[in-house]
C-alpha atoms as a PDB file:
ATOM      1  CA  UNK A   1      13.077  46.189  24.394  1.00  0.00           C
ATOM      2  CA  UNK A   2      11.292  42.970  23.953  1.00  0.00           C
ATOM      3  CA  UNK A   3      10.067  40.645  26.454  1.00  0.00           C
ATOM      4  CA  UNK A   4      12.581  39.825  29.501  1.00  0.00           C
ATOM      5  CA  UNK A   5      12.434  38.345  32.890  1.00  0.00           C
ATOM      6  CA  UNK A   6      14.476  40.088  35.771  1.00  0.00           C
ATOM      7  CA  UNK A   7      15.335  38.295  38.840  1.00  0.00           C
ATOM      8  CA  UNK A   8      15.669  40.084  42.778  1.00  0.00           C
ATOM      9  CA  UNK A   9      19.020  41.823  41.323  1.00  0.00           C
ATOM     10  CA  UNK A  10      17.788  43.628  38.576  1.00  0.00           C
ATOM     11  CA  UNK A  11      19.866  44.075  35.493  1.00  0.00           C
ATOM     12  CA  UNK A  12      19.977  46.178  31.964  1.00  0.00           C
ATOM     13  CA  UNK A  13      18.662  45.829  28.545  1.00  0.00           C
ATOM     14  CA  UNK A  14      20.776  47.633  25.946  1.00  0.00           C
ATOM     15  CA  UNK A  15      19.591  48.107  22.675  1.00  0.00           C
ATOM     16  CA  UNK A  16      22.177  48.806  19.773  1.00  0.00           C
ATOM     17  CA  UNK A  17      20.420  51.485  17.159  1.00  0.00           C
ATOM     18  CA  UNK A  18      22.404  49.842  14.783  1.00  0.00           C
ATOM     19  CA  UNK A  19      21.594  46.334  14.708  1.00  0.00           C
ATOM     20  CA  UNK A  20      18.628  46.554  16.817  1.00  0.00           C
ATOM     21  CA  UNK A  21      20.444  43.672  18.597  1.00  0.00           C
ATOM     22  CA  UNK A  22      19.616  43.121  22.173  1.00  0.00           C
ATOM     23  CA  UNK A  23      21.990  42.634  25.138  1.00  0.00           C
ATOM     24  CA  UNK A  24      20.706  41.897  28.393  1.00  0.00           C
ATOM     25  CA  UNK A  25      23.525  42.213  31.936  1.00  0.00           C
ATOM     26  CA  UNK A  26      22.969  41.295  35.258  1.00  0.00           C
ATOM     27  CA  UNK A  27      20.324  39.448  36.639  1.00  0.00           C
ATOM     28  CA  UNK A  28      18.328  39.335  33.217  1.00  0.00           C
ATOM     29  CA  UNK A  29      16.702  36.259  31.209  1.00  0.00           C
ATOM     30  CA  UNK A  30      16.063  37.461  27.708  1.00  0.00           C
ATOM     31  CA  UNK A  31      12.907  35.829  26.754  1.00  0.00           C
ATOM     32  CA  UNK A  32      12.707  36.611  23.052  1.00  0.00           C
ATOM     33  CA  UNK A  33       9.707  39.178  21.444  1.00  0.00           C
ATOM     34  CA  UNK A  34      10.916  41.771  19.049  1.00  0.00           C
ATOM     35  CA  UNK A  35      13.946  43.988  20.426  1.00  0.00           C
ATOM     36  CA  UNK A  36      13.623  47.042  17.803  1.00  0.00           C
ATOM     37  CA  UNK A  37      15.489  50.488  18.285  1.00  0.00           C
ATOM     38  CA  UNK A  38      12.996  53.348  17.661  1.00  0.00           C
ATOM     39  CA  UNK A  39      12.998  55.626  14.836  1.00  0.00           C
ATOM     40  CA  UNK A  40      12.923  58.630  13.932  1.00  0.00           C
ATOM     41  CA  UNK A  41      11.602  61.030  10.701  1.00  0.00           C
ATOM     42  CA  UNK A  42      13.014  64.370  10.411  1.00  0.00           C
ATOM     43  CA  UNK A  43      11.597  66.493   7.160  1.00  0.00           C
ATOM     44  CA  UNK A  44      12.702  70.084   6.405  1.00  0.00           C
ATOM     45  CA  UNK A  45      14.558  72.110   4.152  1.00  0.00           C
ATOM     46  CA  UNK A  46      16.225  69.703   1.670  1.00  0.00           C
ATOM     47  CA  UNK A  47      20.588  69.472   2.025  1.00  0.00           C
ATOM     48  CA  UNK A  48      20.317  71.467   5.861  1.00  0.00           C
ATOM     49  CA  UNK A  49      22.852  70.635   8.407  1.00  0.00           C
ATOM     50  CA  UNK A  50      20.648  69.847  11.425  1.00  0.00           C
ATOM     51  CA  UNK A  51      21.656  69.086  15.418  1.00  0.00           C
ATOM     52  CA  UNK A  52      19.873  65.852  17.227  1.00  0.00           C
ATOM     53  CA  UNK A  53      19.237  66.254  21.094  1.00  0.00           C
ATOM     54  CA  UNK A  54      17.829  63.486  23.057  1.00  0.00           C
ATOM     55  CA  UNK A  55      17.115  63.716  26.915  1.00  0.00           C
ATOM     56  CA  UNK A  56      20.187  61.712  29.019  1.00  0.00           C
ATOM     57  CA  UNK A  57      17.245  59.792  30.776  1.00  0.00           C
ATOM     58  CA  UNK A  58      13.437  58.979  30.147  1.00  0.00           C
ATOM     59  CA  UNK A  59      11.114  57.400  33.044  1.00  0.00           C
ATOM     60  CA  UNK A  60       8.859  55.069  31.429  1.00  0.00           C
ATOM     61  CA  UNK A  61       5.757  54.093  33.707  1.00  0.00           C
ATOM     62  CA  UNK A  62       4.363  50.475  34.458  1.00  0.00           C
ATOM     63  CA  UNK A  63       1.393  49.441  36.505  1.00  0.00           C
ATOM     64  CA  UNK A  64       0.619  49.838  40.192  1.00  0.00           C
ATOM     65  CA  UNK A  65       3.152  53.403  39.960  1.00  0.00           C
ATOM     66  CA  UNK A  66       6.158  51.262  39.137  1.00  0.00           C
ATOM     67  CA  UNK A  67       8.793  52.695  36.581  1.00  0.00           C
ATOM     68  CA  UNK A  68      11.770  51.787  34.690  1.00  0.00           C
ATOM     69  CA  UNK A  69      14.241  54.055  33.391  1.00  0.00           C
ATOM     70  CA  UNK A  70      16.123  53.933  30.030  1.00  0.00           C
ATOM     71  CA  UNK A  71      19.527  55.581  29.963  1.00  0.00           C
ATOM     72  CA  UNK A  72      22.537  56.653  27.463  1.00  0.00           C
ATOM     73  CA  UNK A  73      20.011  57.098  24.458  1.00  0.00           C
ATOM     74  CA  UNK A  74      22.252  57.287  21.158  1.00  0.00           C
ATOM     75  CA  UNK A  75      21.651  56.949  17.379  1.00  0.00           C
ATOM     76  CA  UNK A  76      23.327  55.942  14.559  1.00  0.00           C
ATOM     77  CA  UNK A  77      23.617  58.875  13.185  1.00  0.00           C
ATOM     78  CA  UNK A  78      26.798  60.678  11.151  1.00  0.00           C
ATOM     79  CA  UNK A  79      28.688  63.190  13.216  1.00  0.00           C
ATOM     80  CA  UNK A  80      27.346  66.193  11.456  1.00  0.00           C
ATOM     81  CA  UNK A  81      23.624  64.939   9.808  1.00  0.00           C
ATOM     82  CA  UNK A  82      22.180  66.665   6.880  1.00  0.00           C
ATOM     83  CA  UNK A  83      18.769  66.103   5.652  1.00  0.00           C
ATOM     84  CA  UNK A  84      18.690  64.484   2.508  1.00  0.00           C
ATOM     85  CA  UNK A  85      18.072  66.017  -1.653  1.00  0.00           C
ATOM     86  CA  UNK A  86      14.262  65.215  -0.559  1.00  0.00           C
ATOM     87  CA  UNK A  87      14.039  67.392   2.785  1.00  0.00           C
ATOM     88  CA  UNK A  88      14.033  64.093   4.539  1.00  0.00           C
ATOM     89  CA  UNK A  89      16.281  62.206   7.576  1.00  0.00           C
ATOM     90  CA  UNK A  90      15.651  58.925   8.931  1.00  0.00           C
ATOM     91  CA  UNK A  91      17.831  57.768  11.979  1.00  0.00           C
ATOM     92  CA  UNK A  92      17.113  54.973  14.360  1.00  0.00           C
ATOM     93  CA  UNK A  93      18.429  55.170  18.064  1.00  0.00           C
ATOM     94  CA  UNK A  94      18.857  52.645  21.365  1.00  0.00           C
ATOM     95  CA  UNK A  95      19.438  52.825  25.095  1.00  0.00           C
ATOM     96  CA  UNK A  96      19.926  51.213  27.985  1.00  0.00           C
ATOM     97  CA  UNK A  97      16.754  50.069  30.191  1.00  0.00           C
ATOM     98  CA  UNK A  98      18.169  49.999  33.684  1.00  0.00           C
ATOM     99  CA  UNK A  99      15.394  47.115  35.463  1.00  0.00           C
ATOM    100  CA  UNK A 100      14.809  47.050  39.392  1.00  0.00           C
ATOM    101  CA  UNK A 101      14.528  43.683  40.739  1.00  0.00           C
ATOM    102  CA  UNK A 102      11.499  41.567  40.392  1.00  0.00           C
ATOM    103  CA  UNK A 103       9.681  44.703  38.267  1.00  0.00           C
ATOM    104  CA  UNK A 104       7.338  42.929  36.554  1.00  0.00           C
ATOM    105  CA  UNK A 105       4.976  44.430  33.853  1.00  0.00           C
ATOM    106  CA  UNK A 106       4.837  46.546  30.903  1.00  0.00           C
ATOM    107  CA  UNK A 107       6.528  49.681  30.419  1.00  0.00           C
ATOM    108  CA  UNK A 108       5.219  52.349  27.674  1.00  0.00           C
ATOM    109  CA  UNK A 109       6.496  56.289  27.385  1.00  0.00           C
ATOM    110  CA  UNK A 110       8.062  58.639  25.200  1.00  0.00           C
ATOM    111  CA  UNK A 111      11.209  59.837  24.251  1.00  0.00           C
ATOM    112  CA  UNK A 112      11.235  63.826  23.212  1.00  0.00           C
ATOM    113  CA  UNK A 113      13.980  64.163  20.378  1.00  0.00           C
ATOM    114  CA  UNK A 114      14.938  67.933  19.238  1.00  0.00           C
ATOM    115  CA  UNK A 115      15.854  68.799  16.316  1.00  0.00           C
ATOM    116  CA  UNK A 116      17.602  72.138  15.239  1.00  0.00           C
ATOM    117  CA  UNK A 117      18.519  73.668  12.101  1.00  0.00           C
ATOM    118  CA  UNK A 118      22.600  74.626  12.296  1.00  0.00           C
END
């Protein structure tokens, strides 16, 4: 999500898995750093019709017990995704990191993705 400064309101950081681009709403000051949606390999049987689940919300933790939550996960992917001649499927996806006010630290966690054959 890069690096961000949130004032006593608290605000969002969308990222577009797209573009990558960043949008910050609210009380947010985007401070620059790398915004990068994540990515995702997905290797099977070459030409199958697979299904992509991710969770509606992930916590991700910060120091002293504090946590942030990222929201409306999404990816850029076609509306029915096939791996490709080489058993492969690369997608990237984004969110929305929903910040409490004056939250300060890092945030680190993971995002399950599911993937099922059709």
């Amino acid at each position: 999500m890069g690096r961000v400064a949130v004032g006593a309101m608290g605000g969002e950081v969308e990222i577009d898995p797209a573009s990558g681009a960043r949008r910050v709403r609210g009380d947010v000051v985007d401070l620059g750093g790398f915004a990068l949606s994540g990515t995702v390999t997905v290797r099977g049987e070459p030409g199958a019709e697979v299904r992509v689940i991710l969770p509606t919300s992930v916590d991700l933790e910060g120091g002293h017990g504090r946590t942030a939550r990222v929201t409306g996960l999404v990816t850029d992917l076609s509306a029915a995704p096939r791996l490709g001649p080489d058993g492969r499927l690369q997608f990237r996806f984004g969110g929305l990191l929903q910040i409490a006010g004056l939250d300060d630290g890092d945030y680190r966690g993971r995002i399950p993705v599911t993937v099922e054959y059709q």
